[in-house]
N, C-alpha and C. Protein backbone atom coordinates (compact mmCIF):
# COMPACT_ATOMS: atom_id res chain seq x y z
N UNK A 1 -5.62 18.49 9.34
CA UNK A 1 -6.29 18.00 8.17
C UNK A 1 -6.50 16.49 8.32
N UNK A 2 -8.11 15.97 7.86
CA UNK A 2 -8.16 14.63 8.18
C UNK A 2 -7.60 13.77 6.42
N UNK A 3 -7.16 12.41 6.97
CA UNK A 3 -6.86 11.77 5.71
C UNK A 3 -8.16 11.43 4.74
N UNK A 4 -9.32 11.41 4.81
CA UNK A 4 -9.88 11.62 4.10
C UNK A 4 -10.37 13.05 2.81
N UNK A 5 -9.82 14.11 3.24
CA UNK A 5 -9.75 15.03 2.37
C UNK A 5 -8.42 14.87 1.16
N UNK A 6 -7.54 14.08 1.86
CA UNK A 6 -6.67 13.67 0.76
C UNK A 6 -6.69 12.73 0.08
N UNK A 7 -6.89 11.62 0.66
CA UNK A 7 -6.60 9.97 0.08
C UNK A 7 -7.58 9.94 -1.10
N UNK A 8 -7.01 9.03 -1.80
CA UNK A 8 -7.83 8.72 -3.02
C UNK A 8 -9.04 7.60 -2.77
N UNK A 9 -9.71 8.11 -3.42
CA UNK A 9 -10.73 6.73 -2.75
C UNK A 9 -11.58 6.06 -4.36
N UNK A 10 -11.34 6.15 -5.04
CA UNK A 10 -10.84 5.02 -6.22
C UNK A 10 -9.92 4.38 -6.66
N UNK A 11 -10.05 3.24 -6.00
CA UNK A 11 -8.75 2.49 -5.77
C UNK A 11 -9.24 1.07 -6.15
N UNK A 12 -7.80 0.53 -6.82
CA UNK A 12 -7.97 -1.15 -7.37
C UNK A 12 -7.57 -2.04 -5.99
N UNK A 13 -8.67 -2.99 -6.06
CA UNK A 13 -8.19 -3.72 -4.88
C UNK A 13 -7.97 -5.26 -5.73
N UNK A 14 -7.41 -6.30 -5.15
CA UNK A 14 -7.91 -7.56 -5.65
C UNK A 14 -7.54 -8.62 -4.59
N UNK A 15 -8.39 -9.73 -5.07
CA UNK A 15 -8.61 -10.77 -4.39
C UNK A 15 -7.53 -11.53 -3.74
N UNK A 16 -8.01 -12.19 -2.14
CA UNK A 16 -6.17 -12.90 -2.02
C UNK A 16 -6.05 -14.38 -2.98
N UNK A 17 -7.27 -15.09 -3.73
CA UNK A 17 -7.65 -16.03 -4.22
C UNK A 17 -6.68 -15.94 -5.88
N UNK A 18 -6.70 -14.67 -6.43
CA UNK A 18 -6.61 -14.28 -7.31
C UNK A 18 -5.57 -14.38 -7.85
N UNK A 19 -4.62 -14.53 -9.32
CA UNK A 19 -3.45 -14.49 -9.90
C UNK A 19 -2.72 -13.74 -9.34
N UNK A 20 -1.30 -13.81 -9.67
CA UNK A 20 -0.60 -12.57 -9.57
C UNK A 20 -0.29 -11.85 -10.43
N UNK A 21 -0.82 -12.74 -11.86
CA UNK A 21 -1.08 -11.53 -13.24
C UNK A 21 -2.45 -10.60 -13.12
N UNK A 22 -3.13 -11.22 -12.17
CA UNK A 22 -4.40 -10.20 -12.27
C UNK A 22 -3.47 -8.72 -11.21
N UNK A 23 -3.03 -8.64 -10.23
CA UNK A 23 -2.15 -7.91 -9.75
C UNK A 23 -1.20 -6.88 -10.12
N UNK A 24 -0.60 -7.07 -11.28
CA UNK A 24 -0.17 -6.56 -12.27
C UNK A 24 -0.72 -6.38 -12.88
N UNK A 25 -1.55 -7.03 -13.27
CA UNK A 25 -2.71 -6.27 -14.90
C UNK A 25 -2.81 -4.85 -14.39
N UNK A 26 -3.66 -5.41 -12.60
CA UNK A 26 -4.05 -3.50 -12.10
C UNK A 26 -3.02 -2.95 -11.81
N UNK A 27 -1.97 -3.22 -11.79
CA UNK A 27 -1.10 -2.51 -11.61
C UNK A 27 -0.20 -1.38 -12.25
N UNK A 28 -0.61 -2.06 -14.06
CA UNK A 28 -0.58 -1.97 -14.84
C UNK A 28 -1.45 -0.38 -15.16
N UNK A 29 -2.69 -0.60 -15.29
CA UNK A 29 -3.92 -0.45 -15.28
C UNK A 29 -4.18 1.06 -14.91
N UNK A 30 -3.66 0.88 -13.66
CA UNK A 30 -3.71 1.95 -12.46
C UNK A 30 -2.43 2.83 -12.64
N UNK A 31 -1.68 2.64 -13.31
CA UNK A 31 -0.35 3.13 -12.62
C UNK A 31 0.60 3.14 -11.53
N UNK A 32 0.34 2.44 -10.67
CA UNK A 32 0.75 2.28 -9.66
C UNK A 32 1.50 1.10 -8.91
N UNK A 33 2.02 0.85 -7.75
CA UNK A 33 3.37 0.03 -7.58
C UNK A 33 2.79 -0.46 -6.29
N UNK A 34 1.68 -0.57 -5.70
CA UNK A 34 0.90 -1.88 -5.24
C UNK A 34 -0.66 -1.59 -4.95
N UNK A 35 -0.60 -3.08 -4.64
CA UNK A 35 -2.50 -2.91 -4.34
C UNK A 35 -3.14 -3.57 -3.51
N UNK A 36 -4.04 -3.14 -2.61
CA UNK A 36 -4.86 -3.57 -1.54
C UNK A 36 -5.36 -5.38 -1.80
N UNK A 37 -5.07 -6.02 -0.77
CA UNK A 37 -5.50 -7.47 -0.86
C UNK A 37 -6.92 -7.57 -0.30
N UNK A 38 -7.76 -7.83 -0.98
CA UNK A 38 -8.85 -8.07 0.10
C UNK A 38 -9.53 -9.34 0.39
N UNK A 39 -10.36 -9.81 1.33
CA UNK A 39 -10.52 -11.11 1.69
C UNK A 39 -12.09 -10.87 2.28
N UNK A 40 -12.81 -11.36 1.80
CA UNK A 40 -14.45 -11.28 2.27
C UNK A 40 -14.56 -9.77 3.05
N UNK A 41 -14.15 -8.65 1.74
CA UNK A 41 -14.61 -7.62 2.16
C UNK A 41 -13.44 -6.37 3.21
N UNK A 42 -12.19 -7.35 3.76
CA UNK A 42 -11.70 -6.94 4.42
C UNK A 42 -10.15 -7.02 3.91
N UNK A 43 -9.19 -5.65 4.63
CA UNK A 43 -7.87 -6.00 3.59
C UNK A 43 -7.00 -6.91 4.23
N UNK A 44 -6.54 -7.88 3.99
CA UNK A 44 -5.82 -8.99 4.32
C UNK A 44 -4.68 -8.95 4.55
N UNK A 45 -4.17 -7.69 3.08
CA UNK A 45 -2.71 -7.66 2.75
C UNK A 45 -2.46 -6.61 1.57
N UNK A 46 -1.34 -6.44 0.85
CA UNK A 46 -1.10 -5.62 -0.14
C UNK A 46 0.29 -6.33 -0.53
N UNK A 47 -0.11 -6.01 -1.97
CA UNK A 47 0.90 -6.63 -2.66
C UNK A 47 1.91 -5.65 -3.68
N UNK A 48 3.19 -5.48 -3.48
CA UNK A 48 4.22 -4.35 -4.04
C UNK A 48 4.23 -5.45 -5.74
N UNK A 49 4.60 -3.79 -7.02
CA UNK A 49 5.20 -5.03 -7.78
C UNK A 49 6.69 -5.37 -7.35
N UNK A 50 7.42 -4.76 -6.15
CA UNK A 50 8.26 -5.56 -5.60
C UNK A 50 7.97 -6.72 -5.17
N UNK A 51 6.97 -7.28 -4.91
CA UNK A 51 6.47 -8.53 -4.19
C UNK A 51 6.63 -9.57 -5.40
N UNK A 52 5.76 -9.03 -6.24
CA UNK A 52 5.80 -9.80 -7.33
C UNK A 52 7.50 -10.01 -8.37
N UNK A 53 8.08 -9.08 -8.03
CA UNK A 53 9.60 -9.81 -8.77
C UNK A 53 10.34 -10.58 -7.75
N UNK A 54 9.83 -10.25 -6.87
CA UNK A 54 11.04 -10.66 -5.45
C UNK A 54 10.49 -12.29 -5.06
N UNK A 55 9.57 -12.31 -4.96
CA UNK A 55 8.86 -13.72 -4.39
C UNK A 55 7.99 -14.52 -5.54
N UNK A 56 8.13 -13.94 -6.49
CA UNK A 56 7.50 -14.83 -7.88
C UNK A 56 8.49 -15.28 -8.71
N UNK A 57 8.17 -13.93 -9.56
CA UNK A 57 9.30 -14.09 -10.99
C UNK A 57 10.45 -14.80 -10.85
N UNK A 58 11.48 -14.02 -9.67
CA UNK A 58 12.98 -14.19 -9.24
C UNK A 58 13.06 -15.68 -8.81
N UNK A 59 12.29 -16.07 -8.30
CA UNK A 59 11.86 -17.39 -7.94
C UNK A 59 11.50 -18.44 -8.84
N UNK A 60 10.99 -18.23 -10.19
CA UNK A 60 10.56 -18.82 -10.90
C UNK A 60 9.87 -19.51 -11.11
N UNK A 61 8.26 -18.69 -10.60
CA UNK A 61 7.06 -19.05 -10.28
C UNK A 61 6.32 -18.32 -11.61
N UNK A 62 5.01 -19.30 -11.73
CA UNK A 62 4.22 -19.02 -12.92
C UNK A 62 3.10 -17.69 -12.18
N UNK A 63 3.04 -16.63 -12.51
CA UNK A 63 2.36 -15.54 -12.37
C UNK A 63 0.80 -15.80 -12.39
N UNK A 64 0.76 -16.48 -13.49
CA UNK A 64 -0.95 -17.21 -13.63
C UNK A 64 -1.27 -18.46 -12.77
N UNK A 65 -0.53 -18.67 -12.00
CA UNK A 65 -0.83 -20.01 -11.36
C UNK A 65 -0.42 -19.69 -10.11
N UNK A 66 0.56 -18.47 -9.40
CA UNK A 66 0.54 -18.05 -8.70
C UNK A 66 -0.57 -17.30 -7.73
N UNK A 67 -1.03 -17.45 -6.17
CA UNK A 67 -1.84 -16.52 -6.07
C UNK A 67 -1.41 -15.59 -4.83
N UNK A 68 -2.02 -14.65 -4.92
CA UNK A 68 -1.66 -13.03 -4.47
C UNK A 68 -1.46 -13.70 -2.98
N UNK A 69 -2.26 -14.48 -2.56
CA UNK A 69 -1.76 -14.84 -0.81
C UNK A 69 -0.87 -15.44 -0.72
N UNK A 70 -0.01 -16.12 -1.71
CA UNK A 70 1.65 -16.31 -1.28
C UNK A 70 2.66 -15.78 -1.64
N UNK A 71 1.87 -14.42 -2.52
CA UNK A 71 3.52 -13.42 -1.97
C UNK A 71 2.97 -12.22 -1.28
N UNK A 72 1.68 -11.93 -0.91
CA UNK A 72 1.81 -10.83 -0.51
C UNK A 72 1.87 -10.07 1.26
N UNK A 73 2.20 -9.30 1.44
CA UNK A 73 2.72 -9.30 2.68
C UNK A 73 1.31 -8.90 3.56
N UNK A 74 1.01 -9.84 4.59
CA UNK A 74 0.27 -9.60 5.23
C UNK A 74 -0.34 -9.02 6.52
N UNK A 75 -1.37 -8.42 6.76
CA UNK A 75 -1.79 -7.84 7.77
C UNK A 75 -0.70 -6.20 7.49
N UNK A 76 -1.09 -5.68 6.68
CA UNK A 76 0.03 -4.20 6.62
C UNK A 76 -1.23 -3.39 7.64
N UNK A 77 -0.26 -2.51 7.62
CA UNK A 77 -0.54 -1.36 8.53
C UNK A 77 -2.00 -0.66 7.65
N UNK A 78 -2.84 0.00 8.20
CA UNK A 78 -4.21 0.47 7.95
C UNK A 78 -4.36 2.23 8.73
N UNK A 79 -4.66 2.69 7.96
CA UNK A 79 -5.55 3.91 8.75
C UNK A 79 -6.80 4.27 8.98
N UNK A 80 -7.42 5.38 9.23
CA UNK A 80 -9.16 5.63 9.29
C UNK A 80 -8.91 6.68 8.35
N UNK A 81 -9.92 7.04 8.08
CA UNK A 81 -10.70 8.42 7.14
C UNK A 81 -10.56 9.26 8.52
N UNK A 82 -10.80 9.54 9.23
CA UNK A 82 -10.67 10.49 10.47
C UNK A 82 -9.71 10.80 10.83
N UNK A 83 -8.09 9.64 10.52
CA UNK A 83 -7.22 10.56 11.10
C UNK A 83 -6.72 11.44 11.30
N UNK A 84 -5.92 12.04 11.50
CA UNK A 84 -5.28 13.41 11.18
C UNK A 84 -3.87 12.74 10.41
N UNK A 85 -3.62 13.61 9.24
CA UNK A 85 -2.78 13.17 8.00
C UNK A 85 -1.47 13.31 8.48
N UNK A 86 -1.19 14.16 9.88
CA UNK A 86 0.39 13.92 10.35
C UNK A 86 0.18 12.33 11.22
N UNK A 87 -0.38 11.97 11.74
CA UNK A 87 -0.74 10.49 12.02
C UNK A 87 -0.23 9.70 10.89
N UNK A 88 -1.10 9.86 9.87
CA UNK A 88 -0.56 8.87 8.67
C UNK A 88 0.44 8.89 8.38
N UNK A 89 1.34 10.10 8.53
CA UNK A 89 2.80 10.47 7.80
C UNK A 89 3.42 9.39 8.85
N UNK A 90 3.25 9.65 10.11
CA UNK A 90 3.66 9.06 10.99
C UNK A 90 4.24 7.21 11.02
N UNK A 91 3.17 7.09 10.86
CA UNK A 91 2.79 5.28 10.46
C UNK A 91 3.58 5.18 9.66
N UNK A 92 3.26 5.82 8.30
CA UNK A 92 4.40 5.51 6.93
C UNK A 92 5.83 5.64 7.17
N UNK A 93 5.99 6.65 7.89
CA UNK A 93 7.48 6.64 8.65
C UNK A 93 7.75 5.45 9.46
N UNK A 94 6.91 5.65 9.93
CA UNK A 94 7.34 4.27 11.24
C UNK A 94 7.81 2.40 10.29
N UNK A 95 6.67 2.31 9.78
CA UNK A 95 6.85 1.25 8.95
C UNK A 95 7.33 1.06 7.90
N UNK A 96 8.10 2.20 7.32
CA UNK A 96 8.92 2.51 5.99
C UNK A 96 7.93 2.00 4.37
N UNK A 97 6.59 2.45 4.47
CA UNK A 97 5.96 2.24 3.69
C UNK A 97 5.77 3.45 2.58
N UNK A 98 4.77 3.28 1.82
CA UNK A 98 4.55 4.88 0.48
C UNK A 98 3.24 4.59 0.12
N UNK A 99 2.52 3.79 0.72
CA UNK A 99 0.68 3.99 0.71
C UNK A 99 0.33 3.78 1.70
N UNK A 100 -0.91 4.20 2.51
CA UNK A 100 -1.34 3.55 3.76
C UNK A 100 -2.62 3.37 3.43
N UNK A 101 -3.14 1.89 3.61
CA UNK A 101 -4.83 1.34 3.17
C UNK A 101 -5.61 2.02 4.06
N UNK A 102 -6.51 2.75 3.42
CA UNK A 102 -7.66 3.62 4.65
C UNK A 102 -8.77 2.64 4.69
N UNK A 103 -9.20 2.10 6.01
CA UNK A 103 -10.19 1.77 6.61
C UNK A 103 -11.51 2.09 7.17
N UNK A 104 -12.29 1.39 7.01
CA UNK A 104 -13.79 2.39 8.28
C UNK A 104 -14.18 0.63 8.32
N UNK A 105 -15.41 0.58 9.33
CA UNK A 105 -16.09 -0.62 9.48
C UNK A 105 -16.23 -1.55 8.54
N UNK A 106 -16.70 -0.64 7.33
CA UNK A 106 -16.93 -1.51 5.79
C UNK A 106 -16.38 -2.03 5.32
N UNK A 107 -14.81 -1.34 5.52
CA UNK A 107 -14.04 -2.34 4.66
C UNK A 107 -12.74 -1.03 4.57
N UNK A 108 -12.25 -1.32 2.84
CA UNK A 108 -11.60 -0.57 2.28
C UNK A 108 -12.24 0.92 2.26
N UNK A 109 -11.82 2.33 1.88
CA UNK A 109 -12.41 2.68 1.55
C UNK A 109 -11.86 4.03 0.97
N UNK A 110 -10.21 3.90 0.87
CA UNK A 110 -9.51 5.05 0.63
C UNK A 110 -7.91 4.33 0.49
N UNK A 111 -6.73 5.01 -0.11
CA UNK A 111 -5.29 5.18 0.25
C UNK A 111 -5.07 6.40 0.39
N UNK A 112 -3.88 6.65 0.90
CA UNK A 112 -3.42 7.61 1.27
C UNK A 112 -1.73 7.07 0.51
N UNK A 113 -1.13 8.18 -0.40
CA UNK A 113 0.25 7.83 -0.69
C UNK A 113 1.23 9.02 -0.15
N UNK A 114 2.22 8.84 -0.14
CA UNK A 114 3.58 9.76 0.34
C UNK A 114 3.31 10.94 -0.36
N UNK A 115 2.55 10.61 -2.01
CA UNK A 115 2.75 12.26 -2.72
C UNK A 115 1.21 12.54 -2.42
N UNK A 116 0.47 12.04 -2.19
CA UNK A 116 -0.87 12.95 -1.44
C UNK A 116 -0.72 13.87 -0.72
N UNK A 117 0.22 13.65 0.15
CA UNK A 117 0.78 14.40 1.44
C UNK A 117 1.76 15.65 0.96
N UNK A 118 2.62 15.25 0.00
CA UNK A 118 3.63 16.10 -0.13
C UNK A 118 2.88 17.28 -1.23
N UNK A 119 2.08 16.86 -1.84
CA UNK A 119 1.44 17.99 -2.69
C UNK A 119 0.89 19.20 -1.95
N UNK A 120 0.61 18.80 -0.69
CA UNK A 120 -0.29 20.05 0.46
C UNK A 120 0.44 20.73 0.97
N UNK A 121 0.56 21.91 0.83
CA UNK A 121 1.88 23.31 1.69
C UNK A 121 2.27 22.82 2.60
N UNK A 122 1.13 22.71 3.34
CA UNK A 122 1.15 22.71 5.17
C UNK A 122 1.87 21.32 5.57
N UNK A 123 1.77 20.51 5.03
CA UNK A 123 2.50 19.20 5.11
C UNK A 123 3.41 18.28 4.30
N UNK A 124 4.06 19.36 3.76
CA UNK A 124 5.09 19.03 3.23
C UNK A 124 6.65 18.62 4.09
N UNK A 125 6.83 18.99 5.13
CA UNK A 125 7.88 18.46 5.68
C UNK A 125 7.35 17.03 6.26
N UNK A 126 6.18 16.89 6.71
CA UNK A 126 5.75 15.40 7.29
C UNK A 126 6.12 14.55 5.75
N UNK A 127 5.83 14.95 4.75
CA UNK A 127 6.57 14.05 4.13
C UNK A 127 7.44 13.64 3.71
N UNK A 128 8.27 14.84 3.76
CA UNK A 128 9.87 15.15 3.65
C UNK A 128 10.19 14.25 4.49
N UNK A 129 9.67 14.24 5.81
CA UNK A 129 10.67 13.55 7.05
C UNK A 129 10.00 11.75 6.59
N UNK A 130 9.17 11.72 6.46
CA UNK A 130 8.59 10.32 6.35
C UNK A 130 9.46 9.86 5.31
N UNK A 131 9.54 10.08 4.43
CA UNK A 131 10.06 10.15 2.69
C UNK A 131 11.87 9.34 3.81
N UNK A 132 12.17 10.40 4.12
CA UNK A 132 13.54 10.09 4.36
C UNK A 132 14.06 9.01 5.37
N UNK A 133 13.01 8.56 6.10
CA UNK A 133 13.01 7.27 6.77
C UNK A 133 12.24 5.88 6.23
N UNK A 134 11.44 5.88 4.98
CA UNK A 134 11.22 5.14 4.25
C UNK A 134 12.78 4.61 3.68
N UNK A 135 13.05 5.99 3.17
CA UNK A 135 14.38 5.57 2.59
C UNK A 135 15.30 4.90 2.92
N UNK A 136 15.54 4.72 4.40
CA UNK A 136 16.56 4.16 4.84
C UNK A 136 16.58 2.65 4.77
N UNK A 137 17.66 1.79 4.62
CA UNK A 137 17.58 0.65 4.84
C UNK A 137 17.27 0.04 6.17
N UNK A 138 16.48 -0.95 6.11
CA UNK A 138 15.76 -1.70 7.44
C UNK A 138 16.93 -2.87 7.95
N UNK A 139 16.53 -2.92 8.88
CA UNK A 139 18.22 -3.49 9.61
C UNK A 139 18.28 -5.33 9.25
N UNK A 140 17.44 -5.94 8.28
CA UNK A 140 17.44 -7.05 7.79
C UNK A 140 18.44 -6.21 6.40
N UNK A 141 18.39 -5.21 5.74
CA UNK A 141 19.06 -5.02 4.63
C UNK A 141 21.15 -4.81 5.33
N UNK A 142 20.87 -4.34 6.17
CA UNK A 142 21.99 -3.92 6.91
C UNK A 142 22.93 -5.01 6.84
């Protein structure tokens, strides 16, 4: 199965120029717990609202005066619309992530999350297994 039959492809992106209350607004907005950075069209970065308590708030930085390119983590991992969705599980495992930004030439143009994957019969253990190496602590937490 390619990741484009799953991934969502209405998705909030925002600017790296941009607040980090605009970030949360969509975050807000959307439901969801991060969002694609983009930069003349292209994704730059993604920003967790972990990003935003960990490297703003906790810090005691103004949210509105803050902008998304100094907390958000850059150059993340990317996929295609063509891959094959045990690929993606793959990546997300590998990099202990729970969205992967889908790519083509244009730009943005899809995510793919951990429960996209786990909702489909056939690939439900790729996320089981991904799921459980996300989970683990990364050897900076260690």
């Amino acid at each position: 199965m390619k990741v484009k039959e799953i991934m969502s492809k209405q998705i909030a992106s925002v600017q790296s120029e941009e607040p980090v209350e605009r970030a949360a607004q969509l975050m807000k907005q959307y439901d969801c717990g991060s969002i694609p950075v983009c930069c003349h069209g292209k994704v730059a970065g993604i920003v967790t609202d972990r990003d935003i308590a960990v490297r703003c708030i906790a810090e005691g930085k103004d949210t509105r005066q803050e902008k998304v390119k100094d907390i958000m983590t850059s150059s993340p991992a990317t996929g295609s619309p063509e891959m094959d969705v045990h690929d993606a599980a793959k990546i997300m495992s590998e990099k202990q992530i729970r969205r992967l930004p889908i790519v083509d030439d244009s730009g943005l143009v899809g995510i793919v999350a951990l429960g996209d994957i786990s909702v489909e019969p056939n690939l439900r253990d790729n996320a089981g297994c991904a799921l459980k190496d996300i989970s683990q602590p990364s050897a900076t937490q260690m």
